[in-house]
PDB file of N, CA and C in Angstrom:
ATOM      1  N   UNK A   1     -11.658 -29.146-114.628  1.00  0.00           N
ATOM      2  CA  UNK A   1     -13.037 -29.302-114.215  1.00  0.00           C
ATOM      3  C   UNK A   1     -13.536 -30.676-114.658  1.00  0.00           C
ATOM      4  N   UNK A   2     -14.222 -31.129-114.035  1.00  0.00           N
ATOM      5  CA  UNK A   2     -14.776 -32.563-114.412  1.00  0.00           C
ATOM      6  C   UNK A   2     -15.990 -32.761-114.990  1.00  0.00           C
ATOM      7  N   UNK A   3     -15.853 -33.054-115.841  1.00  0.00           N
ATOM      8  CA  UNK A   3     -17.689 -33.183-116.860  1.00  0.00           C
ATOM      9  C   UNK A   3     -19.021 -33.661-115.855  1.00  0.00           C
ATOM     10  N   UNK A   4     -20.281 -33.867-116.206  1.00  0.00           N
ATOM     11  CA  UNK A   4     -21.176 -33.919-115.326  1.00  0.00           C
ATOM     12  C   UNK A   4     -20.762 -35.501-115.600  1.00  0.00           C
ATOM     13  N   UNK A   5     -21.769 -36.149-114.568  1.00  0.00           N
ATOM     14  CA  UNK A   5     -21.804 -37.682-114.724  1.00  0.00           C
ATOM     15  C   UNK A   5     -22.468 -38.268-115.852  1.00  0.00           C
ATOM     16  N   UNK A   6     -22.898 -37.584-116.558  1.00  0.00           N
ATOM     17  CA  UNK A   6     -23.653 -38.206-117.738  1.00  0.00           C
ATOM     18  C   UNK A   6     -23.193 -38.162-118.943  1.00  0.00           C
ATOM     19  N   UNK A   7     -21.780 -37.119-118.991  1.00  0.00           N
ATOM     20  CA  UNK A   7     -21.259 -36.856-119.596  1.00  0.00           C
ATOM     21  C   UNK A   7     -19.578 -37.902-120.064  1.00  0.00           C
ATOM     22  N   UNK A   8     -19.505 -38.167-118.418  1.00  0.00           N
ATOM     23  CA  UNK A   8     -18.557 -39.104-118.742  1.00  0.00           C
ATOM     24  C   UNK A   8     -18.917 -40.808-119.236  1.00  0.00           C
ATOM     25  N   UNK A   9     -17.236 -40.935-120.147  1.00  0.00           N
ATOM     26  CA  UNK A   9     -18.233 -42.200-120.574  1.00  0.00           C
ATOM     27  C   UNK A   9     -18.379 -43.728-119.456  1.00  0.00           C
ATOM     28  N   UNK A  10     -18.396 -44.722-120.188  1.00  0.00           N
ATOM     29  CA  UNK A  10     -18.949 -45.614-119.298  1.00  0.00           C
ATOM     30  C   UNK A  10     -17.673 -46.784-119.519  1.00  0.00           C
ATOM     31  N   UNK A  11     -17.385 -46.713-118.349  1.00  0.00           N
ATOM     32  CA  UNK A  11     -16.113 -47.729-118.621  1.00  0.00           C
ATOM     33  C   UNK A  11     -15.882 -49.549-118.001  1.00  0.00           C
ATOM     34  N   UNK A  12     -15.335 -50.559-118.577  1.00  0.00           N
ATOM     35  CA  UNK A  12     -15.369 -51.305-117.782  1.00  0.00           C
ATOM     36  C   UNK A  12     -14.018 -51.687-117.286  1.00  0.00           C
ATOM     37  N   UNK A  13     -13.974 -51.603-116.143  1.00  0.00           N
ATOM     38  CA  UNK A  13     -12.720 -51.857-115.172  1.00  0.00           C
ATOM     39  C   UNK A  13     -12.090 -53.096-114.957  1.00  0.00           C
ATOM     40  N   UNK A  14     -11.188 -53.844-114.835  1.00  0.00           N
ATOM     41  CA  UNK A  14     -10.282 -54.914-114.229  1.00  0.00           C
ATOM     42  C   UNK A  14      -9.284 -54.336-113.538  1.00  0.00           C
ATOM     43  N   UNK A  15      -9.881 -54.746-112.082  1.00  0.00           N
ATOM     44  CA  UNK A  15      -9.092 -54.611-111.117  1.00  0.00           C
ATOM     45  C   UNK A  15      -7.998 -55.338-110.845  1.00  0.00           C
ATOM     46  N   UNK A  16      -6.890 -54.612-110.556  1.00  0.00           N
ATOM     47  CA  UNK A  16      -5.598 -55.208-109.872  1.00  0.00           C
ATOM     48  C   UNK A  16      -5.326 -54.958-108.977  1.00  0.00           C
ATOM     49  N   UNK A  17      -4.887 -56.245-108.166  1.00  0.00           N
ATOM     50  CA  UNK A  17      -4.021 -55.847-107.129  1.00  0.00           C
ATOM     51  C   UNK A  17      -5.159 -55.539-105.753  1.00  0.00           C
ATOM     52  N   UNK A  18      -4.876 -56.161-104.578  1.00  0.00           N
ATOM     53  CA  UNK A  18      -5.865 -55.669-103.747  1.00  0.00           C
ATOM     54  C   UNK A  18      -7.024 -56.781-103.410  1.00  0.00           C
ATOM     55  N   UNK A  19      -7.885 -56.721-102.627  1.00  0.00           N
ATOM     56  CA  UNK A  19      -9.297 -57.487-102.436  1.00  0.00           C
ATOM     57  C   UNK A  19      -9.439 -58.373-103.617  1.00  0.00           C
ATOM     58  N   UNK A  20     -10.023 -57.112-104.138  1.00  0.00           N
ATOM     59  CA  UNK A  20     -10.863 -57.605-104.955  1.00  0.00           C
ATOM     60  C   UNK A  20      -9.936 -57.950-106.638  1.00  0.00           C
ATOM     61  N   UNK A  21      -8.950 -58.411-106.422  1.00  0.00           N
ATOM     62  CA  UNK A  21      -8.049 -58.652-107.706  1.00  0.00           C
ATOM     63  C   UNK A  21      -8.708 -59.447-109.112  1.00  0.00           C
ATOM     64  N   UNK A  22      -8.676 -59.198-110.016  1.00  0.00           N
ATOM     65  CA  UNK A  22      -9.100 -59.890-111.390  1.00  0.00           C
ATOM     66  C   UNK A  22     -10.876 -59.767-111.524  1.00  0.00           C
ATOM     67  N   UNK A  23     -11.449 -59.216-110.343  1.00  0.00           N
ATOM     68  CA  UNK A  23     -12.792 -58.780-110.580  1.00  0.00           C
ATOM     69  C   UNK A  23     -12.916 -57.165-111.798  1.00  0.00           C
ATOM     70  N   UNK A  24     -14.176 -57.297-112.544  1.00  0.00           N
ATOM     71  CA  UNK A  24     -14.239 -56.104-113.290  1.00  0.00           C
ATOM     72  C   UNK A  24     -15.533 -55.321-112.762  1.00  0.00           C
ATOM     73  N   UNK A  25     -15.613 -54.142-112.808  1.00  0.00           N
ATOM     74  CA  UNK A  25     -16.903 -53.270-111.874  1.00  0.00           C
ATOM     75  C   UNK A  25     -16.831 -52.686-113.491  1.00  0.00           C
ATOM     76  N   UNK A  26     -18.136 -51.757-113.337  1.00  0.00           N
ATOM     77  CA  UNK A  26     -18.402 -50.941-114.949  1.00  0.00           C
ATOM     78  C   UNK A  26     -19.071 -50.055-114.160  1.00  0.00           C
ATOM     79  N   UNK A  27     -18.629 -48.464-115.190  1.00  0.00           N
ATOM     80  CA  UNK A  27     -19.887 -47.373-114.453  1.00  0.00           C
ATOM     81  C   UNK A  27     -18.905 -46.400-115.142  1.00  0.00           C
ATOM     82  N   UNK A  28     -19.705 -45.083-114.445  1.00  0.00           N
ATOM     83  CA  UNK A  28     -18.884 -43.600-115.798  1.00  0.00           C
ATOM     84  C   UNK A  28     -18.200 -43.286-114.304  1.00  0.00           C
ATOM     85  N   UNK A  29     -16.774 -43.556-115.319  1.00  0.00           N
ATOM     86  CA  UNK A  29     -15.659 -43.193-114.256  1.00  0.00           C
ATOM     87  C   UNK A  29     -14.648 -42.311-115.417  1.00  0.00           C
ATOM     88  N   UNK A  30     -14.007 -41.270-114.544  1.00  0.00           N
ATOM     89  CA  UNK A  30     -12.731 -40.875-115.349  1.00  0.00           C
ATOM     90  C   UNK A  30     -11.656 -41.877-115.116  1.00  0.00           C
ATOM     91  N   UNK A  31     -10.476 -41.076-115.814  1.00  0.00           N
ATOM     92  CA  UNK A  31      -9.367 -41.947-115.572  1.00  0.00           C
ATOM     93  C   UNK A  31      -8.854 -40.429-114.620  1.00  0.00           C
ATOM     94  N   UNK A  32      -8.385 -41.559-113.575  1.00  0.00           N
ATOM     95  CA  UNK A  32      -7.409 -40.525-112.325  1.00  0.00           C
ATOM     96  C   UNK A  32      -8.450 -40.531-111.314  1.00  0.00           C
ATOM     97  N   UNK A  33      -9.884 -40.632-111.449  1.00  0.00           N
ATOM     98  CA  UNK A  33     -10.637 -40.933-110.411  1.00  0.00           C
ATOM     99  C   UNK A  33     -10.569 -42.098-109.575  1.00  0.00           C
ATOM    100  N   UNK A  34     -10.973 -41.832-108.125  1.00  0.00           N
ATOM    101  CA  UNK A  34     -11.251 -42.834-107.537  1.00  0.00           C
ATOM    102  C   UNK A  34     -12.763 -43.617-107.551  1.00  0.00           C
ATOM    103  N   UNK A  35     -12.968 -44.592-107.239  1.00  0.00           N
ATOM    104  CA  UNK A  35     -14.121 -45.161-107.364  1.00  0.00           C
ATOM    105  C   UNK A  35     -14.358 -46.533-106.037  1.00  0.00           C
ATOM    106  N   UNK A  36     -15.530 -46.753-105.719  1.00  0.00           N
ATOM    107  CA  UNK A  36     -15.654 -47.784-104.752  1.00  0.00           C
ATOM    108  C   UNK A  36     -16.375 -49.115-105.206  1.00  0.00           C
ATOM    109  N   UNK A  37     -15.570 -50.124-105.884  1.00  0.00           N
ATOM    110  CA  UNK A  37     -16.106 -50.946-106.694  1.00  0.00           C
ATOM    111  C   UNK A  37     -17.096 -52.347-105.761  1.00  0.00           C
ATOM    112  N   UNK A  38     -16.162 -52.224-104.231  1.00  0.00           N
ATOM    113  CA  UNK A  38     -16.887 -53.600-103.721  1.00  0.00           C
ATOM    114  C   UNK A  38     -18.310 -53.875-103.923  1.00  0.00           C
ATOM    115  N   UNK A  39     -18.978 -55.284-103.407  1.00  0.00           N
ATOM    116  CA  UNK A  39     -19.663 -55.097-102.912  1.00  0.00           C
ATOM    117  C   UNK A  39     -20.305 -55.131-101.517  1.00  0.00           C
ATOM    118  N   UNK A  40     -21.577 -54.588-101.162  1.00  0.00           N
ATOM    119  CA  UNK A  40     -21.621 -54.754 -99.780  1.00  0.00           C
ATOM    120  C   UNK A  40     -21.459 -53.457 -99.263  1.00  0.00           C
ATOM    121  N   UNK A  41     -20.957 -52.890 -98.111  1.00  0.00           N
ATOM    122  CA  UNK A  41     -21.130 -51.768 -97.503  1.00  0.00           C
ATOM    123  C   UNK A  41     -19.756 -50.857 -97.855  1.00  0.00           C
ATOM    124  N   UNK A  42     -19.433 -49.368 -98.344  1.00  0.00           N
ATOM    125  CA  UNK A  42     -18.277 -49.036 -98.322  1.00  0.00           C
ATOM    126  C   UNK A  42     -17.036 -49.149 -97.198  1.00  0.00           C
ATOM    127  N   UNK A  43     -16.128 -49.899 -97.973  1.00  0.00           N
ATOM    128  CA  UNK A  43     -15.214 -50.277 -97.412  1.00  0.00           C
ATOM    129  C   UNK A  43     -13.632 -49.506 -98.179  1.00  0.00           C
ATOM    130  N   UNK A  44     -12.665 -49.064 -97.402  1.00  0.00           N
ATOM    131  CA  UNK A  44     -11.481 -48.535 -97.910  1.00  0.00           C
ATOM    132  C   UNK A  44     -10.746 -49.758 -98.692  1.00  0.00           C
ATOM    133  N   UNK A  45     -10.859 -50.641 -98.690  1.00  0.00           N
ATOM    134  CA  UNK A  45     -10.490 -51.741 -99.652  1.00  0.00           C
ATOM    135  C   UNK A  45     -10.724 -51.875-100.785  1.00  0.00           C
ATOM    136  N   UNK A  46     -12.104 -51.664-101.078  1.00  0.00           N
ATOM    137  CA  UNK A  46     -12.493 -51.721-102.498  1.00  0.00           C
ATOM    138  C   UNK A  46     -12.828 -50.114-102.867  1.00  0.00           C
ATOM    139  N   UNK A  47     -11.380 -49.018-102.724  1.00  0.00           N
ATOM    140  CA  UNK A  47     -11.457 -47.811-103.615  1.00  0.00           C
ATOM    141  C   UNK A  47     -10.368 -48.291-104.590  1.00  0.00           C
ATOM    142  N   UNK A  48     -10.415 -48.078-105.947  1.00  0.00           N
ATOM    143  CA  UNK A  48      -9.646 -48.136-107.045  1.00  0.00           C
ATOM    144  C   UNK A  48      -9.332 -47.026-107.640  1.00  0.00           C
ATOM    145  N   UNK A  49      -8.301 -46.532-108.115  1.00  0.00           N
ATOM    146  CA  UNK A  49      -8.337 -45.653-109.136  1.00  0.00           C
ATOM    147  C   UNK A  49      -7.999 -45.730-110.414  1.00  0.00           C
ATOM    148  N   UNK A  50      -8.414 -45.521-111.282  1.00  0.00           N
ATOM    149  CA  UNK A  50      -8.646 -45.784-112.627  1.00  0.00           C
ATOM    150  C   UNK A  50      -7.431 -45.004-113.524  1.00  0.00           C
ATOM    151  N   UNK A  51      -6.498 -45.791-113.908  1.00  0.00           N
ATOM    152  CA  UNK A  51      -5.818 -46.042-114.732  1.00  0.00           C
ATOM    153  C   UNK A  51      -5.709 -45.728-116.269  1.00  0.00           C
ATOM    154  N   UNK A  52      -4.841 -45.111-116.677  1.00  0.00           N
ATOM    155  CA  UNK A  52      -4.637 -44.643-118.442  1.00  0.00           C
ATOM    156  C   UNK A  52      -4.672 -46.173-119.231  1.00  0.00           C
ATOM    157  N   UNK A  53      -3.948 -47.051-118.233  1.00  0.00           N
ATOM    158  CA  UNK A  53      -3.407 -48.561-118.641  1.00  0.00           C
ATOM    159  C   UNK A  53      -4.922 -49.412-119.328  1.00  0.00           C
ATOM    160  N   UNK A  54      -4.427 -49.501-120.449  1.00  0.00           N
ATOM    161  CA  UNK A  54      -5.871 -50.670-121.088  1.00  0.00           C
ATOM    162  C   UNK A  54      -5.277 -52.055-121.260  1.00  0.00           C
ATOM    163  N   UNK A  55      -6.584 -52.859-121.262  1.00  0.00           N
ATOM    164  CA  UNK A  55      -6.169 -54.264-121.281  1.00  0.00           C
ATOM    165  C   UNK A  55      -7.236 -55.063-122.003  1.00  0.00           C
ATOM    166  N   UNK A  56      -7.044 -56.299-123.309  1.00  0.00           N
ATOM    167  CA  UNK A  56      -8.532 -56.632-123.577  1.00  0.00           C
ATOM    168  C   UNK A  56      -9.370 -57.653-122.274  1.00  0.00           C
ATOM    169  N   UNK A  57     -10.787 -57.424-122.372  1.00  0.00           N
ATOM    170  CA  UNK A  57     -10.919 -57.994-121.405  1.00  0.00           C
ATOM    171  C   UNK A  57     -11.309 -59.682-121.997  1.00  0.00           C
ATOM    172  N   UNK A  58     -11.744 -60.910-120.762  1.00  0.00           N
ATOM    173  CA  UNK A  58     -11.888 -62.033-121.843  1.00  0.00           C
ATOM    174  C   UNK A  58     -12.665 -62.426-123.265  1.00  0.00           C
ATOM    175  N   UNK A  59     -13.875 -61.132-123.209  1.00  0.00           N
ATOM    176  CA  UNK A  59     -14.401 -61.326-124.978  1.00  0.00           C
ATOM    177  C   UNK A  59     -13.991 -60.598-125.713  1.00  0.00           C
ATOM    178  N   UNK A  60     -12.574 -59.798-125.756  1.00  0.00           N
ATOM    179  CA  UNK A  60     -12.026 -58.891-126.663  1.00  0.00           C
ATOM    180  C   UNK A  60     -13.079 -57.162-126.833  1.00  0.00           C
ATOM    181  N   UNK A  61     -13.227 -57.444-125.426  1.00  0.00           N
ATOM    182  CA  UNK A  61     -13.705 -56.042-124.648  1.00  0.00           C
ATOM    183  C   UNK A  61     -12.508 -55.350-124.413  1.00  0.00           C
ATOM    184  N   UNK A  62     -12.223 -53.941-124.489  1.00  0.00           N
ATOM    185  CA  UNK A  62     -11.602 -53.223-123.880  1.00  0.00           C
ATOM    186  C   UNK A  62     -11.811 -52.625-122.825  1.00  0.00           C
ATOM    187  N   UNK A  63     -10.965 -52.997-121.637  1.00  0.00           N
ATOM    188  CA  UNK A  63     -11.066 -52.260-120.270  1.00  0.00           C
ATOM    189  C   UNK A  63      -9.840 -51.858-119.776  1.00  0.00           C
ATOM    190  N   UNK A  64     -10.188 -50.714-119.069  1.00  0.00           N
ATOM    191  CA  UNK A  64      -9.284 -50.097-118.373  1.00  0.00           C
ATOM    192  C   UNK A  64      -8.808 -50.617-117.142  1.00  0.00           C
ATOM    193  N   UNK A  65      -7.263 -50.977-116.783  1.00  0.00           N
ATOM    194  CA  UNK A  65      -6.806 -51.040-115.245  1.00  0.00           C
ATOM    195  C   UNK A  65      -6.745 -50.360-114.148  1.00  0.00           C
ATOM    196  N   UNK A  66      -8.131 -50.441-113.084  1.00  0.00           N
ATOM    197  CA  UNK A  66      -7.683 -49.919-112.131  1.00  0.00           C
ATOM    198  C   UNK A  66      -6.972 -50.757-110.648  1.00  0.00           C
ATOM    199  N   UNK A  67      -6.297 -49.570-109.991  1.00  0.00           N
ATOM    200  CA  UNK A  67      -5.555 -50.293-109.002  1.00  0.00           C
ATOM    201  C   UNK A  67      -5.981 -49.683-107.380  1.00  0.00           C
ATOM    202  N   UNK A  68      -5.872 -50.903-106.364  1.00  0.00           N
ATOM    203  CA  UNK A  68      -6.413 -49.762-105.302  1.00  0.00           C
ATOM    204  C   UNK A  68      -5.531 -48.342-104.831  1.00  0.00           C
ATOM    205  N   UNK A  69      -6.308 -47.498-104.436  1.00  0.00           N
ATOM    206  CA  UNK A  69      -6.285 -46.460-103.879  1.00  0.00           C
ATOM    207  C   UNK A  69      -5.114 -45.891-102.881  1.00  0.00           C
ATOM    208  N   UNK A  70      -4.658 -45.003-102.321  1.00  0.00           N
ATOM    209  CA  UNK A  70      -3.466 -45.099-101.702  1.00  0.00           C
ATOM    210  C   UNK A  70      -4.574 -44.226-100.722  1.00  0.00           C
ATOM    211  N   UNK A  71      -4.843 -44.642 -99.341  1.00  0.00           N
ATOM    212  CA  UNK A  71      -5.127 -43.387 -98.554  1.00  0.00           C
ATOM    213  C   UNK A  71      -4.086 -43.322 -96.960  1.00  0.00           C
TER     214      UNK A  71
END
């Protein structure tokens, strides 16, 4: 079951791979979820899914790797 949205925490993303490559999106995402990071109108390009994989980000932030979507 998946926690409410307020419940999950708040993560910041670096994207790989795809469009939108080396961009980071932030928001309460699980890991194994998909998410639609572009911007602009939803597009199947910018779905990612969020990744176990961590990485620091450039101020010694921790973020999670997501990668696009398979549909």
């Amino acid at each position: 079951m998946t926690p409410p949205r307020a419940a999950r925490p708040t993560r910041t993303l670096r994207l790989r791979g795809g469009e939108l490559d080396g961009l980071t999106w932030s928001g309460r995402i699980d890991i194994g979820s998909r998410v639609c990071c572009g911007p602009g109108p939803w597009a199947s390009a910018h779905v990612y899914v969020v990744t176990e994989h961590l990485v620091q980000g450039p101020e010694g932030e921790e973020e999670s790797v997501a990668v696009p979507a398979d549909f």
